[in-house]
PDB file of N, CA and C in Angstrom:
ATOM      1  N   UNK A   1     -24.571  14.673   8.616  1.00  0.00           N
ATOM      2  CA  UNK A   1     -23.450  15.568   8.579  1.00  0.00           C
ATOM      3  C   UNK A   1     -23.070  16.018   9.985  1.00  0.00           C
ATOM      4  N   UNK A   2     -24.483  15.896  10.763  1.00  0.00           N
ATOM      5  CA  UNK A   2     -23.626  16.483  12.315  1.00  0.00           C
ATOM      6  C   UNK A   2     -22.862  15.408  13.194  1.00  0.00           C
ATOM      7  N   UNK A   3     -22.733  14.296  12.651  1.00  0.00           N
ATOM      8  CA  UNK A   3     -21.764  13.103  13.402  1.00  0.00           C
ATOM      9  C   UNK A   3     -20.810  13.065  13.245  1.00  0.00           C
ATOM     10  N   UNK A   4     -20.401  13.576  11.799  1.00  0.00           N
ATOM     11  CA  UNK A   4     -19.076  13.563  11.443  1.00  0.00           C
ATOM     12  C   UNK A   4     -18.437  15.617  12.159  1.00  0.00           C
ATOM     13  N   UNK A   5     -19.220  16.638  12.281  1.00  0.00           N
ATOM     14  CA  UNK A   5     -18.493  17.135  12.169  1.00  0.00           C
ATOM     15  C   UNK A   5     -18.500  17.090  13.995  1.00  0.00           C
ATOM     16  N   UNK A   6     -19.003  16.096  14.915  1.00  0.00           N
ATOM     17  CA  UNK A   6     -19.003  16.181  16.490  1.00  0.00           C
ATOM     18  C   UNK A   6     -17.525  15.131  16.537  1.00  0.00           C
ATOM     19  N   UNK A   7     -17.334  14.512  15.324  1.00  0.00           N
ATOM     20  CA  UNK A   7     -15.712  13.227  15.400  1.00  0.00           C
ATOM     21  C   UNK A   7     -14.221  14.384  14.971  1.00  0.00           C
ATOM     22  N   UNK A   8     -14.362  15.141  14.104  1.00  0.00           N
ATOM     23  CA  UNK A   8     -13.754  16.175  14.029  1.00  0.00           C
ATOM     24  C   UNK A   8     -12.813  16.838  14.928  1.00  0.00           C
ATOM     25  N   UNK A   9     -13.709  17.334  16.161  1.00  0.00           N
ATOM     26  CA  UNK A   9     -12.528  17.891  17.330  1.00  0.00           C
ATOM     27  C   UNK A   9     -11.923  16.474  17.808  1.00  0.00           C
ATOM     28  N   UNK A  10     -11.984  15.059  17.584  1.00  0.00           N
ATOM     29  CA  UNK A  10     -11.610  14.139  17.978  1.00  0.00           C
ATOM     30  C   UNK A  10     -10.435  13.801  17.478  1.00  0.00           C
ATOM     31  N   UNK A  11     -10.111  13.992  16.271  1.00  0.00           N
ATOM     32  CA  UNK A  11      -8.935  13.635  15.463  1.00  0.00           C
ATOM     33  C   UNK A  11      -8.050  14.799  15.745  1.00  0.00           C
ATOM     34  N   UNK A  12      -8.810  15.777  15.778  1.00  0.00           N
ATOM     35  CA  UNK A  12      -7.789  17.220  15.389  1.00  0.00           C
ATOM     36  C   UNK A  12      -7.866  18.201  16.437  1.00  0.00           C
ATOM     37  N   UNK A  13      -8.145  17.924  17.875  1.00  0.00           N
ATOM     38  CA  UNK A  13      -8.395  18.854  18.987  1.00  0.00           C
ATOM     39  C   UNK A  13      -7.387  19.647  18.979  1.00  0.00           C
ATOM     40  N   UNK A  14      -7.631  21.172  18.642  1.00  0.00           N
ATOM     41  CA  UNK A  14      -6.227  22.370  18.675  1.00  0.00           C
ATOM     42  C   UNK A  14      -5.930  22.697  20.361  1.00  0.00           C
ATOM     43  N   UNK A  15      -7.188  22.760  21.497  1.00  0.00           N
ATOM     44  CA  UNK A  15      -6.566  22.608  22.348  1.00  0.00           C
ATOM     45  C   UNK A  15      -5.760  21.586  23.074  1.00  0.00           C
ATOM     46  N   UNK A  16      -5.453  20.502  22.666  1.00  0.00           N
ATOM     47  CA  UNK A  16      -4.768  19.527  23.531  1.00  0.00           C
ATOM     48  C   UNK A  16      -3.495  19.767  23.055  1.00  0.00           C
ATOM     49  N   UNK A  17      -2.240  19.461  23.932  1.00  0.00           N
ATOM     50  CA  UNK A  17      -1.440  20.203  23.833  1.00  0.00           C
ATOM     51  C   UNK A  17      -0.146  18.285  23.562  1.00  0.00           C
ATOM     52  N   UNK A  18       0.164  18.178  22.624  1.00  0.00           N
ATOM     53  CA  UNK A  18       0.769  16.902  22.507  1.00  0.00           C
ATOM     54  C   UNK A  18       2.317  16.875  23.186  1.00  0.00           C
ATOM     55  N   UNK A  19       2.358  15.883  23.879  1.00  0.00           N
ATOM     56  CA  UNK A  19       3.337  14.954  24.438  1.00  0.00           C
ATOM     57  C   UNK A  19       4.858  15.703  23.287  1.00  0.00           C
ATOM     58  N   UNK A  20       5.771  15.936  23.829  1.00  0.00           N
ATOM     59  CA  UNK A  20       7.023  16.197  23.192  1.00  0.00           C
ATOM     60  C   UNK A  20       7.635  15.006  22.682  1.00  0.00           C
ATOM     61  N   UNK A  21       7.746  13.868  22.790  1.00  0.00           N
ATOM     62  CA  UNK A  21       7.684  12.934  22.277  1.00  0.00           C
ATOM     63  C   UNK A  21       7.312  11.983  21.238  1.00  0.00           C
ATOM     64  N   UNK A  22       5.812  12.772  21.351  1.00  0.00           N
ATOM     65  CA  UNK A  22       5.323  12.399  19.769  1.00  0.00           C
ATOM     66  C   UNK A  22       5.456  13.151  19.031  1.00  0.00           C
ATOM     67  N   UNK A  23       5.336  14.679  19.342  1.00  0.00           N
ATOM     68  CA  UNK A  23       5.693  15.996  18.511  1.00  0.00           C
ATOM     69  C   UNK A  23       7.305  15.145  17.594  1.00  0.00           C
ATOM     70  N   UNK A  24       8.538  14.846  18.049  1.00  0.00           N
ATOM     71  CA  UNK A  24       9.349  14.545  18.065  1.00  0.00           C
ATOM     72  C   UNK A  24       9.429  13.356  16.838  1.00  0.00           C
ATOM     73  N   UNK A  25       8.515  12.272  17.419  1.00  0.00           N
ATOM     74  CA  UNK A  25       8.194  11.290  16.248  1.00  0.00           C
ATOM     75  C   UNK A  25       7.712  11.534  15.321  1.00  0.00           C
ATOM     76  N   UNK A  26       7.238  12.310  15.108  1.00  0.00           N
ATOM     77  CA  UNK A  26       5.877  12.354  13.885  1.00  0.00           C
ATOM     78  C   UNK A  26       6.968  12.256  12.564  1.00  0.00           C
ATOM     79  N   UNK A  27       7.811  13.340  12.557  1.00  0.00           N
ATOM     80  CA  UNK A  27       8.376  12.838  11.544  1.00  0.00           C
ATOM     81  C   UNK A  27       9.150  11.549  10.729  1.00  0.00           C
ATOM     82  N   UNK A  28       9.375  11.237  12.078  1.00  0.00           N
ATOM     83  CA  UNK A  28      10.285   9.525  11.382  1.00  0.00           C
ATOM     84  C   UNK A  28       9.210   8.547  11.040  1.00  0.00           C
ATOM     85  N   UNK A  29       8.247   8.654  11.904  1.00  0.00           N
ATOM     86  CA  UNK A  29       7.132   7.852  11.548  1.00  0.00           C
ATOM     87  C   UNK A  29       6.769   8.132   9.825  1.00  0.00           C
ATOM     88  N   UNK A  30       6.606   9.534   9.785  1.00  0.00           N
ATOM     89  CA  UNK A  30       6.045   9.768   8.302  1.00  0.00           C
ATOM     90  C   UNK A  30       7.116   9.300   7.071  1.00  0.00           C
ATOM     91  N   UNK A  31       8.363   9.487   7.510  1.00  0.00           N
ATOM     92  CA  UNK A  31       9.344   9.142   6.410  1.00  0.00           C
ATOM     93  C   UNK A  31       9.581   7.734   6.734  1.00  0.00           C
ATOM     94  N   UNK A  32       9.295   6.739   7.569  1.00  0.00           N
ATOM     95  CA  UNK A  32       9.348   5.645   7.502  1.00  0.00           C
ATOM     96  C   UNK A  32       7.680   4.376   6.806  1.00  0.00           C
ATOM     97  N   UNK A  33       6.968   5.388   6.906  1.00  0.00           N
ATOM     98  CA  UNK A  33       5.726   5.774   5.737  1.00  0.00           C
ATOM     99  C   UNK A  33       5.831   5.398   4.712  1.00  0.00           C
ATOM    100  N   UNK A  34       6.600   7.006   4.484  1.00  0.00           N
ATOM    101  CA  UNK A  34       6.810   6.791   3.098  1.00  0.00           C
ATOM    102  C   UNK A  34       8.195   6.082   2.229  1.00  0.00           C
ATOM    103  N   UNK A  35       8.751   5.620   2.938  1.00  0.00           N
ATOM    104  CA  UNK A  35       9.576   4.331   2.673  1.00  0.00           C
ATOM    105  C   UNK A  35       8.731   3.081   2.398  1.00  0.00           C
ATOM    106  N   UNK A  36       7.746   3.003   3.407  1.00  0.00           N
ATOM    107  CA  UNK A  36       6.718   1.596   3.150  1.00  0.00           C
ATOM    108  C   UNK A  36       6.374   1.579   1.618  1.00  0.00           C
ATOM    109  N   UNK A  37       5.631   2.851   1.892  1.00  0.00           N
ATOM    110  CA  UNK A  37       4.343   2.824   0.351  1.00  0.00           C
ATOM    111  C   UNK A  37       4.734   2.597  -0.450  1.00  0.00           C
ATOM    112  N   UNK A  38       6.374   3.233  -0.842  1.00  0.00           N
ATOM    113  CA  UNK A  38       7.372   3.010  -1.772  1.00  0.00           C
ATOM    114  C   UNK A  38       7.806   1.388  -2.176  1.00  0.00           C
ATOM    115  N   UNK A  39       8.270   0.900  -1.507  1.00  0.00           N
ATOM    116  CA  UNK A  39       8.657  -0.370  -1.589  1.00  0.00           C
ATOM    117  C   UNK A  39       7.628  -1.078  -2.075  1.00  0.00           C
ATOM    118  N   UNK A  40       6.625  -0.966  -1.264  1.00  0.00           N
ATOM    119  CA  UNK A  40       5.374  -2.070  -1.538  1.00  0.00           C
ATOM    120  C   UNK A  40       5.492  -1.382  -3.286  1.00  0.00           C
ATOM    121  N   UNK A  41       4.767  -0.272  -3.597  1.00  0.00           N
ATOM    122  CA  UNK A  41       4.617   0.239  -4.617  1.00  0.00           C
ATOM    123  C   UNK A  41       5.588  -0.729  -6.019  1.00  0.00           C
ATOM    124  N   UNK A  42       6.918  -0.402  -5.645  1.00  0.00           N
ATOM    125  CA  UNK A  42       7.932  -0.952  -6.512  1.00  0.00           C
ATOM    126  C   UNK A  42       7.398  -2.902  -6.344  1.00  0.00           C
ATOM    127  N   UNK A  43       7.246  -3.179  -5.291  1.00  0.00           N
ATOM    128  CA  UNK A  43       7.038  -4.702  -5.574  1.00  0.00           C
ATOM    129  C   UNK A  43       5.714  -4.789  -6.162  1.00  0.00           C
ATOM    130  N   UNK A  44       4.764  -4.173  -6.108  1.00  0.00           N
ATOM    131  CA  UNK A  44       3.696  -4.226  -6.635  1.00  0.00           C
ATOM    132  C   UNK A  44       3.805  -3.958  -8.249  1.00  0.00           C
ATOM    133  N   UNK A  45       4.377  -3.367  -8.854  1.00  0.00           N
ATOM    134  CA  UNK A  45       4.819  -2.928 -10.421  1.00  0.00           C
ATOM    135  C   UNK A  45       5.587  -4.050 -11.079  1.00  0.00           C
ATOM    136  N   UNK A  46       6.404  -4.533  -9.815  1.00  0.00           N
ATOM    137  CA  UNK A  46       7.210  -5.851 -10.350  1.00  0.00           C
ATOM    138  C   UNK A  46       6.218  -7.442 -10.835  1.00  0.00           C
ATOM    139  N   UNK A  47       5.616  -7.512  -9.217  1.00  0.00           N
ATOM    140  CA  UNK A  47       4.257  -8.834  -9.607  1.00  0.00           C
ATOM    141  C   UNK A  47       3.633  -8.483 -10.687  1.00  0.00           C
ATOM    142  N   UNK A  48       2.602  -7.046 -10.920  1.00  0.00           N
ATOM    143  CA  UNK A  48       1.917  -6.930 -11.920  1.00  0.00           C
ATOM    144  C   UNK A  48       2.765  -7.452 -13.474  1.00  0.00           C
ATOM    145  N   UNK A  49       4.413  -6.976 -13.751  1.00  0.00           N
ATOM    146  CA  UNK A  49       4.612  -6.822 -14.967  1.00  0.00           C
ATOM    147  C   UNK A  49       4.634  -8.492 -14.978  1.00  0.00           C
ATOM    148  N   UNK A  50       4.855  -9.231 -14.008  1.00  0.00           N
ATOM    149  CA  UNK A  50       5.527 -10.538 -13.960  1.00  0.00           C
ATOM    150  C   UNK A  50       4.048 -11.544 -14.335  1.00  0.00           C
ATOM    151  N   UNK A  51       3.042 -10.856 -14.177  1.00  0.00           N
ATOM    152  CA  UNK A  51       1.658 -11.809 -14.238  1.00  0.00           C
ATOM    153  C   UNK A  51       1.778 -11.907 -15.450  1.00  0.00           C
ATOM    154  N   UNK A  52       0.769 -13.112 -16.098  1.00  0.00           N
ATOM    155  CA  UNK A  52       0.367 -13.548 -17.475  1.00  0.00           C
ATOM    156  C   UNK A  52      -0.813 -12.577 -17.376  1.00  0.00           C
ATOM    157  N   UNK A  53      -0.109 -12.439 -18.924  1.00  0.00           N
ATOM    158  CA  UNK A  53      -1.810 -11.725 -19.340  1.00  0.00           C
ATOM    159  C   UNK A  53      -2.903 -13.015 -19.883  1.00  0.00           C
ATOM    160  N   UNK A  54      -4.086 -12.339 -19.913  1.00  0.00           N
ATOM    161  CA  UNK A  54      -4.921 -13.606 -20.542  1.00  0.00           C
ATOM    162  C   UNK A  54      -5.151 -14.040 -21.986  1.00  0.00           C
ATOM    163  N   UNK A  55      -4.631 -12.955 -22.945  1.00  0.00           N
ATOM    164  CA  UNK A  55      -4.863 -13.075 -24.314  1.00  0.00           C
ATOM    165  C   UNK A  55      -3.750 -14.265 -25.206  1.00  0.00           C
ATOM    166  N   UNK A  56      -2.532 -14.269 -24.831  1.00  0.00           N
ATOM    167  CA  UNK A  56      -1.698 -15.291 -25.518  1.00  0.00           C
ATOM    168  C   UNK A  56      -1.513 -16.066 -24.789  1.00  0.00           C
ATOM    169  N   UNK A  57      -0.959 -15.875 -23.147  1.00  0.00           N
ATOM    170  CA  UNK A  57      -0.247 -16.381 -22.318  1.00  0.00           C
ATOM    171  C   UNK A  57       1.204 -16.153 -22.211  1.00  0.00           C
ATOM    172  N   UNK A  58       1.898 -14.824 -22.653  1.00  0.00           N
ATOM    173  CA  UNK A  58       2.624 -14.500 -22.325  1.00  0.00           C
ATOM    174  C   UNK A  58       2.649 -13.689 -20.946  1.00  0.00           C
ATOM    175  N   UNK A  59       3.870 -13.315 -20.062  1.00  0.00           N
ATOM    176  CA  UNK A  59       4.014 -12.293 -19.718  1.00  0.00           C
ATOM    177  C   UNK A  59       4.474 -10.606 -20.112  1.00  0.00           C
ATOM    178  N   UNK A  60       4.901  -9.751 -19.860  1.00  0.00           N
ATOM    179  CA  UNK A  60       4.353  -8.228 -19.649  1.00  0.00           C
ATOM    180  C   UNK A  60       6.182  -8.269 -20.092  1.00  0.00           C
ATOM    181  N   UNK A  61       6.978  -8.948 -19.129  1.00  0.00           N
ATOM    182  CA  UNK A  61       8.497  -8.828 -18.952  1.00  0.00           C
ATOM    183  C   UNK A  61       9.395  -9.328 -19.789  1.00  0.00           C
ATOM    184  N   UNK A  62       9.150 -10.879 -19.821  1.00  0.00           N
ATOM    185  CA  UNK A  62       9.872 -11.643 -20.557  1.00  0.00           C
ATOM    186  C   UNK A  62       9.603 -11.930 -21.936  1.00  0.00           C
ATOM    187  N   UNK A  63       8.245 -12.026 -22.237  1.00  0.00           N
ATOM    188  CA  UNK A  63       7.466 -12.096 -23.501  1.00  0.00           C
ATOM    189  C   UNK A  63       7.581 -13.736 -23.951  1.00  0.00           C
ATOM    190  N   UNK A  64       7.361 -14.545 -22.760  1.00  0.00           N
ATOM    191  CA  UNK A  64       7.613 -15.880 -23.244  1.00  0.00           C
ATOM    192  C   UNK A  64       6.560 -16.786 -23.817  1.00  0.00           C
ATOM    193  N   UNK A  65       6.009 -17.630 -23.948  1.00  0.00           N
ATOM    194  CA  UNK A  65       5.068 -18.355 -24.113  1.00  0.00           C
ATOM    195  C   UNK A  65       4.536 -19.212 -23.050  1.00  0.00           C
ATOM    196  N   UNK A  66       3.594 -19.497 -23.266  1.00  0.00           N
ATOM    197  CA  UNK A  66       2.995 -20.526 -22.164  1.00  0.00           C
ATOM    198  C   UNK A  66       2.952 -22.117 -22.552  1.00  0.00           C
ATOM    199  N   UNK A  67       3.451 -22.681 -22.202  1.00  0.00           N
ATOM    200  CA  UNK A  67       3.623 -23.948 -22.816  1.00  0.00           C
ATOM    201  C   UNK A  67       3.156 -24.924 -21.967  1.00  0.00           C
ATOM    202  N   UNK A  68       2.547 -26.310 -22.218  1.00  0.00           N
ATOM    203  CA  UNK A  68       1.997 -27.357 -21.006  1.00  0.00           C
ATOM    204  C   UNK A  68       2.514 -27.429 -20.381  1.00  0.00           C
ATOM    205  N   UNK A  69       3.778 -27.792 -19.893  1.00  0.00           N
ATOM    206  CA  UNK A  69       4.702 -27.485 -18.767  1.00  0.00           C
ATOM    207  C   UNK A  69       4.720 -26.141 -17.962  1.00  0.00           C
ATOM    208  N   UNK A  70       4.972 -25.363 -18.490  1.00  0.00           N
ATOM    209  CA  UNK A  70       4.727 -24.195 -17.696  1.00  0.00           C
ATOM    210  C   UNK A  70       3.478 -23.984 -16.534  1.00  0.00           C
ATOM    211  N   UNK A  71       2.401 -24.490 -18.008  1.00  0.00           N
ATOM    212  CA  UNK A  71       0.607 -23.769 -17.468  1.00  0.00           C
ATOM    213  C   UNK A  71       0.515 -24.799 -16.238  1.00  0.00           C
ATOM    214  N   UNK A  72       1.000 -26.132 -16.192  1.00  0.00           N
ATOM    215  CA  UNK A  72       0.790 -26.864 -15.461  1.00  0.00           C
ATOM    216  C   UNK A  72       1.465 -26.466 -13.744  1.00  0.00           C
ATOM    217  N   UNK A  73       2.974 -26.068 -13.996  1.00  0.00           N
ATOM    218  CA  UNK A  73       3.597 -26.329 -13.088  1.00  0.00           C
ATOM    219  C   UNK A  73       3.515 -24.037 -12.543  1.00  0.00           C
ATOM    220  N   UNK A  74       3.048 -24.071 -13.326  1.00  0.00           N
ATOM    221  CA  UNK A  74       3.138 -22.460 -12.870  1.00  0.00           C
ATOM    222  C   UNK A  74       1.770 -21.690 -12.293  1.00  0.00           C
ATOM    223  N   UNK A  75       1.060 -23.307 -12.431  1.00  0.00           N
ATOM    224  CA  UNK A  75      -0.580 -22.581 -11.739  1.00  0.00           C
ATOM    225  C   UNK A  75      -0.528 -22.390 -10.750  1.00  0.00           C
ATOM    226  N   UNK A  76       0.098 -22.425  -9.445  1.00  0.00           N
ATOM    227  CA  UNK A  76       0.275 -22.299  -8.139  1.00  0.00           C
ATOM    228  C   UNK A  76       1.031 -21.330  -8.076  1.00  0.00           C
ATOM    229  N   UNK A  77       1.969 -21.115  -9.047  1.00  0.00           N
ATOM    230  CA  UNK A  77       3.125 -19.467  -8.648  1.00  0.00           C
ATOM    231  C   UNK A  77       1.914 -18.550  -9.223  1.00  0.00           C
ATOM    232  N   UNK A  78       1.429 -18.757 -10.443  1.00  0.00           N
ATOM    233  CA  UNK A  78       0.539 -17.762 -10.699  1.00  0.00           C
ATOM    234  C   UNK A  78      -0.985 -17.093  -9.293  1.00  0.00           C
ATOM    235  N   UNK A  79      -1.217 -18.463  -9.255  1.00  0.00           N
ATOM    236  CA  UNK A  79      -2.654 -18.145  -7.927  1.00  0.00           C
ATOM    237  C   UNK A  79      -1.244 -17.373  -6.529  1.00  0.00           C
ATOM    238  N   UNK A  80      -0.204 -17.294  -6.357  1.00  0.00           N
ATOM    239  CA  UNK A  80       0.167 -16.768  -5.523  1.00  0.00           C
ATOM    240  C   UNK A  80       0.637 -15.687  -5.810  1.00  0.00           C
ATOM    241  N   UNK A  81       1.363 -15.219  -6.922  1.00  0.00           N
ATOM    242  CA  UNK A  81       1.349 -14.123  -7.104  1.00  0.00           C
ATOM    243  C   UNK A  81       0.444 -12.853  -7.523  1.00  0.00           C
ATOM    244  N   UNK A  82      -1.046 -13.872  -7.960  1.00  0.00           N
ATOM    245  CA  UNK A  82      -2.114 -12.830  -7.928  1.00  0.00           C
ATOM    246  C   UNK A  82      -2.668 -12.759  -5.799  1.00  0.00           C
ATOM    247  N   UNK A  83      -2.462 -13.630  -5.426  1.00  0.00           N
ATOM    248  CA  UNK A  83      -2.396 -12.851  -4.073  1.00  0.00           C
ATOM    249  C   UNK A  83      -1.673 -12.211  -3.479  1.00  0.00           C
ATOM    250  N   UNK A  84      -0.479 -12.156  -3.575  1.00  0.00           N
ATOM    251  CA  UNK A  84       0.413 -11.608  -3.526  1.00  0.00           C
ATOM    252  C   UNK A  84       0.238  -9.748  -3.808  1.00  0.00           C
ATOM    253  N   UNK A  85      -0.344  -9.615  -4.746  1.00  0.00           N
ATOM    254  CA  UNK A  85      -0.722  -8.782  -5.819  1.00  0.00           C
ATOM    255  C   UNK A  85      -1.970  -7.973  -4.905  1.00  0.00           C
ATOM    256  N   UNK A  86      -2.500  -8.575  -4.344  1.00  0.00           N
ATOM    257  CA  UNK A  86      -3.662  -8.492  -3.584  1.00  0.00           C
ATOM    258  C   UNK A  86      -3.618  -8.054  -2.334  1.00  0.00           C
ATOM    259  N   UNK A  87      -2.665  -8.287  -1.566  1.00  0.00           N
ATOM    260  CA  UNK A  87      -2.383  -7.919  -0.237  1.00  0.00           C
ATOM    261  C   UNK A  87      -1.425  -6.507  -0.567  1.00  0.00           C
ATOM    262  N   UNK A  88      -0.872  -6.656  -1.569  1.00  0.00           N
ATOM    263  CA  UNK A  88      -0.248  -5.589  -1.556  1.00  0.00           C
ATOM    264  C   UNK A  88      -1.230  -4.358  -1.676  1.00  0.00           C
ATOM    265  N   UNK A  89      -1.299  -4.581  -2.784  1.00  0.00           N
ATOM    266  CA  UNK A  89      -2.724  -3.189  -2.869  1.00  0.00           C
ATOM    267  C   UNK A  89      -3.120  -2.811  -1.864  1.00  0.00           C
ATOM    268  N   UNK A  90      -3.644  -4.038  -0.726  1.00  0.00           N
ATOM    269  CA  UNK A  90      -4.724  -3.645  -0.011  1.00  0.00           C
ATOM    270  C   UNK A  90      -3.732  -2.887   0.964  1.00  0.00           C
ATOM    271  N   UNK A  91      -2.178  -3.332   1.393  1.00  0.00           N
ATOM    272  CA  UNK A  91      -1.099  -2.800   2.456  1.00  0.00           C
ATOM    273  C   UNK A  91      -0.829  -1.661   1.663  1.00  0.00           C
ATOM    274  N   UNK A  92      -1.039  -0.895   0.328  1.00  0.00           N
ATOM    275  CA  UNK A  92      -0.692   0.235   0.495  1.00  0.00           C
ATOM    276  C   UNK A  92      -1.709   0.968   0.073  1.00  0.00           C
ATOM    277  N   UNK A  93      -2.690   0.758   0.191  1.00  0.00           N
ATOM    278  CA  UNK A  93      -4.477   1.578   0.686  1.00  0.00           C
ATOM    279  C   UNK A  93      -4.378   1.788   1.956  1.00  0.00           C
ATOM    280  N   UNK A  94      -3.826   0.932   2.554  1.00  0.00           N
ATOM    281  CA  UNK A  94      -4.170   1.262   4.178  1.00  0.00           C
ATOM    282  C   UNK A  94      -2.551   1.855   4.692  1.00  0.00           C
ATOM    283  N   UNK A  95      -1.584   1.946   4.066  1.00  0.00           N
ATOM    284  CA  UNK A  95      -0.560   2.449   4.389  1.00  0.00           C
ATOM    285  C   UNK A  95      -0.853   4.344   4.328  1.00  0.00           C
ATOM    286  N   UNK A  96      -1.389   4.414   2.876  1.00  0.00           N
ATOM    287  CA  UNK A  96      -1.599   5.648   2.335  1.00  0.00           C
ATOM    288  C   UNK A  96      -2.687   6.361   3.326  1.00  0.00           C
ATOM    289  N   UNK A  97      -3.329   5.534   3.929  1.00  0.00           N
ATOM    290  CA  UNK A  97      -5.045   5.918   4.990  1.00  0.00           C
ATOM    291  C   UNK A  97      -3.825   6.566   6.492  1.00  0.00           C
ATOM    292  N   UNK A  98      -3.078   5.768   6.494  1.00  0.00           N
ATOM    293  CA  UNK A  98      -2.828   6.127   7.339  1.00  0.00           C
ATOM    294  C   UNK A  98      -1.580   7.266   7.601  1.00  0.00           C
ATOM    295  N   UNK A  99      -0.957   7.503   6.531  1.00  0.00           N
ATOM    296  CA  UNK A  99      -0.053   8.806   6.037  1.00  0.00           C
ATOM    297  C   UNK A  99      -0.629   9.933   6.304  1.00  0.00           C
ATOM    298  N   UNK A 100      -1.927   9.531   5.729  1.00  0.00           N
ATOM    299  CA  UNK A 100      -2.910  11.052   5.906  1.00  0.00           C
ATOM    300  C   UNK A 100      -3.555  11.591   6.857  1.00  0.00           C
ATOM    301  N   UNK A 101      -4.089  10.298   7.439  1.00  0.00           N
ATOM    302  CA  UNK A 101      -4.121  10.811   8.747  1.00  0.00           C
ATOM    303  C   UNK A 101      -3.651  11.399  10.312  1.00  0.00           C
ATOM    304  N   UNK A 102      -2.418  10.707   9.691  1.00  0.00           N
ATOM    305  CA  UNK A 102      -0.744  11.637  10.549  1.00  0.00           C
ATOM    306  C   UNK A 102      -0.695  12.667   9.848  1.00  0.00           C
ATOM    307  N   UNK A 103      -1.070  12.933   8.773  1.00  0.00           N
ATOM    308  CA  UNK A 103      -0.886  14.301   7.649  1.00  0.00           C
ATOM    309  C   UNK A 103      -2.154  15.151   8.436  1.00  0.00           C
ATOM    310  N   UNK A 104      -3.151  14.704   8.565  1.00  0.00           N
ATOM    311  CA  UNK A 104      -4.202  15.529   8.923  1.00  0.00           C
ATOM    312  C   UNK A 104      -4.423  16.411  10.310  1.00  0.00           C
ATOM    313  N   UNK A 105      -4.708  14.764  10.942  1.00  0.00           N
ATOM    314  CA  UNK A 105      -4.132  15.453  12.378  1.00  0.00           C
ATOM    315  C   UNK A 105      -2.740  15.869  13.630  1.00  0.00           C
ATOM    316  N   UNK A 106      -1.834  15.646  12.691  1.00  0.00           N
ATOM    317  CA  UNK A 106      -0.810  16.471  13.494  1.00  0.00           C
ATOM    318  C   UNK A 106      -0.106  17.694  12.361  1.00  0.00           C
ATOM    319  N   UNK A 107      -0.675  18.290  11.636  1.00  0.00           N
ATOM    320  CA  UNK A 107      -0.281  19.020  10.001  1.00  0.00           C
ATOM    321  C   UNK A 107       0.451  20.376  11.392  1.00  0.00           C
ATOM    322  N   UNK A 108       0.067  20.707  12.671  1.00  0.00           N
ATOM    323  CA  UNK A 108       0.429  21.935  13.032  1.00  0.00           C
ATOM    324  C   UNK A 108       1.865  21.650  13.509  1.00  0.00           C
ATOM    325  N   UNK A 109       2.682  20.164  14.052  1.00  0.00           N
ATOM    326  CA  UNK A 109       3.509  20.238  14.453  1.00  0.00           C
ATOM    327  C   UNK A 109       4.854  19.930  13.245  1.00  0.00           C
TER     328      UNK A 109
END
């Protein structure tokens, strides 16, 4: 516990006195943030509804069937849109990590 609270004045030093410039940015940065998380968010809701589920082989959206043609020619859109699916998550875990930590340590300006 005493490592983390000696990193503490590191993130959040009240005496250092910040650059007018970044004082200045902080906000566009944060609303351009939260424009990110958003978007990703909405494309992320879209891939998910668009994946096959595993029980029939329909999708979430269209409610179609899976047919040999499809399963065949759609195994490669599918393996990409579950990565797809994947990077996203992970870009708005680390989008959100980093909201907060502009949230944390600049919360006085």
């Amino acid at each position: 516990m005493k490592k983390f609270n000696s990193l503490l004045p590191l993130l959040a030093s009240e005496d250092t006195a910040a650059p007018a410039w970044v004082v200045s940015s902080f906000p566009i940065i944060k609303i351009i943030l939260a424009v990110l998380i958003m978007l990703c968010a909405i494309a992320l809701i879209i891939l998910i509804l668009s994946q096959k589920t595993e029980s029939d082989g329909s999708n979430a959206i269209t409610g179609q069937a899976d047919t040999f043609y499809n399963r065949n020619k759609g195994e490669s859109l599918q393996g990409k849109i579950r990565k797809t699916t994947i990077g996203l998550t992970i870009s708005i875990f680390v989008l959100c990590i980093i909201f907060l930590i502009i949230n944390f340590v600049y919360r006085g300006y």
